[in-house]
Protein backbone atom coordinates (compact mmCIF):
# COMPACT_ATOMS: atom_id res chain seq x y z
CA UNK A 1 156.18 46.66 214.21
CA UNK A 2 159.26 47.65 216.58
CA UNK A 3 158.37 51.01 218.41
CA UNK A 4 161.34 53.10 219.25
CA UNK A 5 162.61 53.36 222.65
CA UNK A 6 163.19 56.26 224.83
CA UNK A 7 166.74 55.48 225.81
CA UNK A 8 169.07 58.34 225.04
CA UNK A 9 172.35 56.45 225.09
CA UNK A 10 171.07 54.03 223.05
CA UNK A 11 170.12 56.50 220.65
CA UNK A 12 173.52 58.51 220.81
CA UNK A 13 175.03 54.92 219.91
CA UNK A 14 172.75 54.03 217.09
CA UNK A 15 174.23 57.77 215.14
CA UNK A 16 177.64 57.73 216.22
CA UNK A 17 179.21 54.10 216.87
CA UNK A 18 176.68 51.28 215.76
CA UNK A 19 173.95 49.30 217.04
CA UNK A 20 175.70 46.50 218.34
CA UNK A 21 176.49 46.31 222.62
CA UNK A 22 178.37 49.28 223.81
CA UNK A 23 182.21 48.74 223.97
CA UNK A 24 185.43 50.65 225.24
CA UNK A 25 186.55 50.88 221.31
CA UNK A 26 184.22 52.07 218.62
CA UNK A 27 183.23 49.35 216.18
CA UNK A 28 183.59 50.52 213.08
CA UNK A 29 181.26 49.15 210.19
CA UNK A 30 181.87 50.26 206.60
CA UNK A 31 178.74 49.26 204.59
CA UNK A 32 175.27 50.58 206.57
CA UNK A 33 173.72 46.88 205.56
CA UNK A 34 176.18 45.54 208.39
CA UNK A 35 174.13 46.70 211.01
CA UNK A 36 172.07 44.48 213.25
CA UNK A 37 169.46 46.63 212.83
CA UNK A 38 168.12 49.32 209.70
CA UNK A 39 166.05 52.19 210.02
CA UNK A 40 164.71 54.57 207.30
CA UNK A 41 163.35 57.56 207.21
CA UNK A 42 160.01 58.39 205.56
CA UNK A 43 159.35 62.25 205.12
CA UNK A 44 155.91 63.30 203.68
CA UNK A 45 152.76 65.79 204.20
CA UNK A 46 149.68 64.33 206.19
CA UNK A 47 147.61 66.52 204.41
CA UNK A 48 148.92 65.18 201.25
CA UNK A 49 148.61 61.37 202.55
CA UNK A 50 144.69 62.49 203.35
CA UNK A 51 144.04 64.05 200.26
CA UNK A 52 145.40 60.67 198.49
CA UNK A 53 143.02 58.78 201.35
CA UNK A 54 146.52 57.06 202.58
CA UNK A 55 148.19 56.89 199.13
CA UNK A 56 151.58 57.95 200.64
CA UNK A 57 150.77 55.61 203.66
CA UNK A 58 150.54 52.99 201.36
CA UNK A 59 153.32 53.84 199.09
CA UNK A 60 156.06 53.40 202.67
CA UNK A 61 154.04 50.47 203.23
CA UNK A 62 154.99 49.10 199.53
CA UNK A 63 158.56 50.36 199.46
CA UNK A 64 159.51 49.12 203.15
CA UNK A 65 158.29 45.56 202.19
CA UNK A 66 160.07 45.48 198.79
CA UNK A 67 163.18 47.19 200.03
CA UNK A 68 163.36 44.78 202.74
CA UNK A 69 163.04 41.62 200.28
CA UNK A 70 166.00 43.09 198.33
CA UNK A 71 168.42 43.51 201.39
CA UNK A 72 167.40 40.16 202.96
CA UNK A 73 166.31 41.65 206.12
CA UNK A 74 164.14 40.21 208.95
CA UNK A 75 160.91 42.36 209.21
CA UNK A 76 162.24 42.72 212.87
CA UNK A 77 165.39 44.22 212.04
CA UNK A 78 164.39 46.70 209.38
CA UNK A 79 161.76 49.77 209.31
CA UNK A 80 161.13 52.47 207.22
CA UNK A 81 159.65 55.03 209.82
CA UNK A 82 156.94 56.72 209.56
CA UNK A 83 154.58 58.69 212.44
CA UNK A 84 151.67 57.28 212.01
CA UNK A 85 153.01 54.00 212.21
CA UNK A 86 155.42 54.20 214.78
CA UNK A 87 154.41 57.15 217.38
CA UNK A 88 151.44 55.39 220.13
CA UNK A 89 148.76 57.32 221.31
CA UNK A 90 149.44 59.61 223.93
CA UNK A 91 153.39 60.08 223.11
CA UNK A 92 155.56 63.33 222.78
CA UNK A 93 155.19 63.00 218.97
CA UNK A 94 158.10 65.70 218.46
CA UNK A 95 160.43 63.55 220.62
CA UNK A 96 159.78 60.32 218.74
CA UNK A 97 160.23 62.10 215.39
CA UNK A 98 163.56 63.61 216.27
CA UNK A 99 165.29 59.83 217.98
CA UNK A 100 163.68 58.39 214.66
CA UNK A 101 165.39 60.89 212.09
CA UNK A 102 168.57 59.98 214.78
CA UNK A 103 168.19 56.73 214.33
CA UNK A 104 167.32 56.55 210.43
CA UNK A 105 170.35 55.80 208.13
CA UNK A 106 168.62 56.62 205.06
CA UNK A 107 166.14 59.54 204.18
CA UNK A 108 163.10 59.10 202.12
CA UNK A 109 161.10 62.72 201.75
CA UNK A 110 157.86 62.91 199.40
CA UNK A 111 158.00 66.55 197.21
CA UNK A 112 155.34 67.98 196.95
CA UNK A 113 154.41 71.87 197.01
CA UNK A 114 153.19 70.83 200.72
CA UNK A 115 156.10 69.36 201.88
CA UNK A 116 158.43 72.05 200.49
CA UNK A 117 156.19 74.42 202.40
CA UNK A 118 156.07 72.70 205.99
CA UNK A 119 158.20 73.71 208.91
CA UNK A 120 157.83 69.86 210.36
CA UNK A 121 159.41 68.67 206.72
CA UNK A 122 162.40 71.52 207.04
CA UNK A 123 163.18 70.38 210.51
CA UNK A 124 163.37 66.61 209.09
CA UNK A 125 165.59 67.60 206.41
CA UNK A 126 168.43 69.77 209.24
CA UNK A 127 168.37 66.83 211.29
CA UNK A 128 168.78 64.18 209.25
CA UNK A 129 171.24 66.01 207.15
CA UNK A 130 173.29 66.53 210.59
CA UNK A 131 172.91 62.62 210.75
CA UNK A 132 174.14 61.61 207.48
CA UNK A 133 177.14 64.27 208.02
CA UNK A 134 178.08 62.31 211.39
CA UNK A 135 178.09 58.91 209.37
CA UNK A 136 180.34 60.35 207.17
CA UNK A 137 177.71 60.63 204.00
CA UNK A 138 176.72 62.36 201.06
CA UNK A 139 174.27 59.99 199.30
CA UNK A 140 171.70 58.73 201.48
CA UNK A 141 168.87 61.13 200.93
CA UNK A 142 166.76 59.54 198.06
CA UNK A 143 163.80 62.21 197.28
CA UNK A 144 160.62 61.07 195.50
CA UNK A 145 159.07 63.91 193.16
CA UNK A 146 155.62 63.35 193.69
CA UNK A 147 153.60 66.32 193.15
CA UNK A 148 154.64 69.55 190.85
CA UNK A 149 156.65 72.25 192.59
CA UNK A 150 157.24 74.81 189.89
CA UNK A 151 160.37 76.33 191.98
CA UNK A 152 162.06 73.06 191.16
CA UNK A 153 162.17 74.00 187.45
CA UNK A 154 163.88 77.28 188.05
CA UNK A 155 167.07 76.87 188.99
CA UNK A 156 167.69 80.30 190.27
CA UNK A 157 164.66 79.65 192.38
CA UNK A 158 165.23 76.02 194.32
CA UNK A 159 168.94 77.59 195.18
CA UNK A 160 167.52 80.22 196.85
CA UNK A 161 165.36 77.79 199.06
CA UNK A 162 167.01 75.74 201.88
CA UNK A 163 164.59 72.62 201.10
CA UNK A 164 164.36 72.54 197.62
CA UNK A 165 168.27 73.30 197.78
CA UNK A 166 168.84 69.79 199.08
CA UNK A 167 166.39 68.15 197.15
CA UNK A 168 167.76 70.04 193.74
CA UNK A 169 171.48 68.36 194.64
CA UNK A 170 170.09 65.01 195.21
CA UNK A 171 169.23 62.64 192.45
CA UNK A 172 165.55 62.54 192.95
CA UNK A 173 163.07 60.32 191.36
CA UNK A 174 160.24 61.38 189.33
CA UNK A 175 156.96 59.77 190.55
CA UNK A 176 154.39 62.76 189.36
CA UNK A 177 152.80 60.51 186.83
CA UNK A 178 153.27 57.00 188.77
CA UNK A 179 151.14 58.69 191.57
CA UNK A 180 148.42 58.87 189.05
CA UNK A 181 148.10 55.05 188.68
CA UNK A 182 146.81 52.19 191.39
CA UNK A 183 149.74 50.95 193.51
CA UNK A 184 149.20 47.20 192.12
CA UNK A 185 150.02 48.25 188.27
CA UNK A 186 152.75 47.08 187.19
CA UNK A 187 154.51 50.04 186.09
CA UNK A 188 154.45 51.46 189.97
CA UNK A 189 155.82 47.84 191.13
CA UNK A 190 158.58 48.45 188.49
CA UNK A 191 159.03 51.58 189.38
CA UNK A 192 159.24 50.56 193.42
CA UNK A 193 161.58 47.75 192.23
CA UNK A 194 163.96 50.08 190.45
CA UNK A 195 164.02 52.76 193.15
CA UNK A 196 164.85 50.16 196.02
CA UNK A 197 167.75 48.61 194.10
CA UNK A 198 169.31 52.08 194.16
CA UNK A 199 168.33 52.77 197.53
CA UNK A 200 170.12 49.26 198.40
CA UNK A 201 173.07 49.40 196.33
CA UNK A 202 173.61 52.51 198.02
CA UNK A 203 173.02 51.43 201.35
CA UNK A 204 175.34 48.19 200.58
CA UNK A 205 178.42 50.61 199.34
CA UNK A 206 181.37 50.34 201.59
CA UNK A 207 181.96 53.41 202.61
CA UNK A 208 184.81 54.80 205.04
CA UNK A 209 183.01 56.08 208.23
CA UNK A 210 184.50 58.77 209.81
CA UNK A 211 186.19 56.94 212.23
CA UNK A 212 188.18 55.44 209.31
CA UNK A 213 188.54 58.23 207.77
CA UNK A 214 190.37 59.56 210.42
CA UNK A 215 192.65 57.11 211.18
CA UNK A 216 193.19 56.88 207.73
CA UNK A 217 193.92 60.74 207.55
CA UNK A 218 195.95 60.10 210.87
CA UNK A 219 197.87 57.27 208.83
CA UNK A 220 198.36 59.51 205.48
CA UNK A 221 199.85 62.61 207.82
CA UNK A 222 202.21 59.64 209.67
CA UNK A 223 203.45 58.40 206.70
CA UNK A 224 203.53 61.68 205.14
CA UNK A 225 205.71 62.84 208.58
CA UNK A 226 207.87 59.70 208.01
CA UNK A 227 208.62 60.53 204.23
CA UNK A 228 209.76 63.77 205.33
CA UNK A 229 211.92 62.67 208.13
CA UNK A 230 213.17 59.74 205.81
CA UNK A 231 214.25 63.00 203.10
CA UNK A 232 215.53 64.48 205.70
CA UNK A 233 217.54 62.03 206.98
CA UNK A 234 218.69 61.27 203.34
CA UNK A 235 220.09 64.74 202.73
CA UNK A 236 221.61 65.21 205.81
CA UNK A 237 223.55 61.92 205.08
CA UNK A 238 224.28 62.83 201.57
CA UNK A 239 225.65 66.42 202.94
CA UNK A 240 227.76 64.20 205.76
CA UNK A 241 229.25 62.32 202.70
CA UNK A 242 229.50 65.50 200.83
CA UNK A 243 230.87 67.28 203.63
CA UNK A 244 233.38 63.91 204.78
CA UNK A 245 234.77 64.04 200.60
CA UNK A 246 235.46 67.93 200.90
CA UNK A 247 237.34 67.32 204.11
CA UNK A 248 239.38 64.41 202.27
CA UNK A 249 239.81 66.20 199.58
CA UNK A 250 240.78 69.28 201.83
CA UNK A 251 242.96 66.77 203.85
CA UNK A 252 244.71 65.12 200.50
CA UNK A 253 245.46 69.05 198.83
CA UNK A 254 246.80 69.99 202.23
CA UNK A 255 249.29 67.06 201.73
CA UNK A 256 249.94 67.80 198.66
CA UNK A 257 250.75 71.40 199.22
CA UNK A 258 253.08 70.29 202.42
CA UNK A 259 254.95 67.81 200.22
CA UNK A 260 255.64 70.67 197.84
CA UNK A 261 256.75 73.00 200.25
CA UNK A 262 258.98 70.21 201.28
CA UNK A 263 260.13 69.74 197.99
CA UNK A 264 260.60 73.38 197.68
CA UNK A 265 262.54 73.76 200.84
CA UNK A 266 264.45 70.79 199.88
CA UNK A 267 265.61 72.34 197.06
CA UNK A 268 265.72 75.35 198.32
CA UNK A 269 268.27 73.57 201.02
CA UNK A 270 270.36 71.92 197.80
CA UNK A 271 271.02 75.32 196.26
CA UNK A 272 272.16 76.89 199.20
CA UNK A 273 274.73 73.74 200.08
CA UNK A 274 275.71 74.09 196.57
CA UNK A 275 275.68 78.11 196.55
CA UNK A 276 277.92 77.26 199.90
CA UNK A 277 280.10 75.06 198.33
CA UNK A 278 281.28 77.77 195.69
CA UNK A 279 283.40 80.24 197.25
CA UNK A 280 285.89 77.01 197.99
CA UNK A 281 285.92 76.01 194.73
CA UNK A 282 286.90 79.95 193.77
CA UNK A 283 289.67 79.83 196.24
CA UNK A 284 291.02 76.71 194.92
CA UNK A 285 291.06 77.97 191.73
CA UNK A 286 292.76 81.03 193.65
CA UNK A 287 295.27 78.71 194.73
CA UNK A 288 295.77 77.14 191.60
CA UNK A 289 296.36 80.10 189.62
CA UNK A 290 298.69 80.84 192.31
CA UNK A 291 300.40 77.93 192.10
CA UNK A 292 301.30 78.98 188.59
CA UNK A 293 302.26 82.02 189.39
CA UNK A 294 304.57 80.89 191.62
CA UNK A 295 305.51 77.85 189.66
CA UNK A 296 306.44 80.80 186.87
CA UNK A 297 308.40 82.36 189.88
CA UNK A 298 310.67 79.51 190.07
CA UNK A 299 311.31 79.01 187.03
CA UNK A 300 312.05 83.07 186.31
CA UNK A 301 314.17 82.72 189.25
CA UNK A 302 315.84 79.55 187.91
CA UNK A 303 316.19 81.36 184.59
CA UNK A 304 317.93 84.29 186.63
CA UNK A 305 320.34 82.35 188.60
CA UNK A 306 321.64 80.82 185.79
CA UNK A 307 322.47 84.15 184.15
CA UNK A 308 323.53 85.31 186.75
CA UNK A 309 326.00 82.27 187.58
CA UNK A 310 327.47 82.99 184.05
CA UNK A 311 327.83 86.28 183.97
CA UNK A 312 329.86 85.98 187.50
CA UNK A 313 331.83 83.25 185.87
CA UNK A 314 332.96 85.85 183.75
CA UNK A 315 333.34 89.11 185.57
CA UNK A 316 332.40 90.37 188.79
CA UNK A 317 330.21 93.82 189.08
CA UNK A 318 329.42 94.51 192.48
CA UNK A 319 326.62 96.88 191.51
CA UNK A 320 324.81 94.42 189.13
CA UNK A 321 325.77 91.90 191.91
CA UNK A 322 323.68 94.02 194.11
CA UNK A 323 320.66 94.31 192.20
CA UNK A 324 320.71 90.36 191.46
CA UNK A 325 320.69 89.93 195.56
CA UNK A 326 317.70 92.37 195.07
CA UNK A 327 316.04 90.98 192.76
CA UNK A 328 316.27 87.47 194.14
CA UNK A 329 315.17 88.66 197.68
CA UNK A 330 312.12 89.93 195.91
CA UNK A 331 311.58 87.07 194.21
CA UNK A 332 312.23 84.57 197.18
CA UNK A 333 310.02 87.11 199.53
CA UNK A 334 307.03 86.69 196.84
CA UNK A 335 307.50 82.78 196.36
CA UNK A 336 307.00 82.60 200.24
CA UNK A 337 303.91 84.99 200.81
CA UNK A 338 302.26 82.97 197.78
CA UNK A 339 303.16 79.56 199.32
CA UNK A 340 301.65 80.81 202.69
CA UNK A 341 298.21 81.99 201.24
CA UNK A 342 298.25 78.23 199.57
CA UNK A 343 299.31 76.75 202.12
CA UNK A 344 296.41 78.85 204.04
């Protein structure tokens, strides 16, 4: 069986990029079955494996094999770790524990009143939990309730406990009367059948790491940016039209208003030739009216002469004589200063 090795790096590699050669850019694997190689974690009480004379021992043995059947794994490339197994005598057992649980992809922990108790188990749980948060998971603690912890059944109770916290969110699987029969009946071979398919299936799932997750958050927020500057540059050009039809409109209502002023002033120009043009009109009808008067002149003065022609062919009075030279100055003078303003 493949011992772990001491190399930091390599074990800063295995949790946060993958367990292929080290490269400039992260590779990025989205189903944990990808991985060259697959390690499991295998969480359980020693006490409780020697009271059961290596029951629990037996039981990783059982579920490693079978689990690595279903995935199609090389017994090379696949372990589901456990500290008897995998620490060698005279090694820093803490150390080994801690690049395992660093290592492991998927968390196996046995429940039992033991385990729940044991500072060793609580310090598995925190640091795989830390793992499983770097890869970007939620699902790959599978608990096995092996051994009655009353707490469990009070709700109020396992909240209030860190361990039994995590194991009370998880979708555990009851084994407390399986534990009770030999590991070769049939019902515990189902039973380890059934609970490595969903250990599998889960370990199959593609999954967005979190690498992928943030370039796909990067992505969402880039083409959320682009959206925005897309609206944005969609209003501003729809207030450019808007604001290029006001200004044609502006431009076409200014015209209009200057061609009616125009036409105003135009008219305006019309009425005043025409209001010009009527005072000469006036003083030709002046002149016309007198012409007739003078016209009427004559012809009084016509009428007079001839009177006056026959009354001298009859007799001659030197006073009416007089007045007819008088009167026909008069009328002469008059005749001439109307002629003049005519003529004028």
């Amino acid at each position: 069986m493949t011992r772990l090795g001491p190399d930091k790096e390599l074990t800063k590699r295995t949790i946060f990029a993958s367990f292929g050669p080290a490269t400039p850019q992260r590779i990025i694997m989205a189903a944990l079955t990808d991985r060259p190689e697959l390690i499991g974690f295998f969480s359980y009480s020693r006490d409780d494996d020697d009271d059961s004379h290596g029951t629990l021992s037996e039981l990783r043995d059982r579920i490693q094999r079978e689990l690595r059947g279903q995935l199609g794994r090389p017994p090379a490339k696949f372990r589901l770790w456990q500290d008897k197994e995998a620490i060698a005598p005279g090694k820093l057992w803490e150390g080994e524990i801690k690049a395992a649980i660093e290592q492991a992809v998927f968390f196996i922990p046995i429940v039992t009143p033991t385990a729940v108790r044991s500072q060793y188990c609580k310090h598995e749980f925190d640091a795989f939990l830390a793992s499983e948060r770097a890869l970007g998971r939620d699902d790959l603690v599978f608990p096995l309730y092996y051994i009655r912890v009353p707490a469990l059944e009070n709700e109020a109770e396992w909240r209030s406990d860190p361990v039994l916290t995590i194991i009370g969110q998880r979708q555990w699987t009851d084994w407390r009367n399986l534990r009770l029969l030999d590991l070769q009946d049939t019902r515990v071979r189902e039973a380890i059948a059934q609970f490595c398919a969903k250990v599998a299936d889960t370990l199959r799932r593609r999954v967005a790491s979190p690498e992928e997750k943030r370039q796909r958050a990067e992505a969402e927020r880039l083409a959320a940016e682009a959206a925005a500057r897309n609206r944005a540059e969609q209003e501003r050009l729809e207030e450019e039209t808007k604001r290029r039809a006001e200004e044609q409109e502006a431009r076409r209502q200014a015209e209009r208003e200057r061609a009616e002023a125009e036409q105003r002033q135009a008219d305006a120009n019309r009425r005043a030739e025409q209001d010009a043009r009527a005072p000469d009109g006036a003083a030709n009808r002046e002149k016309s009216n007198e012409a007739g008067a003078l016209v009427l002149l004559f012809f009084v003065f016509l009428v007079g002469s001839a009177y006056v022609i026959r009354d001298l062919s009859r007799g001659f009075d030197v006073v009416a004589f007089g007045l007819l030279v008088v009167l026909l100055s008069f009328l002469a003078a008059l005749s001439y200063v109307i002629w003049l303003r005519i003529r004028g």
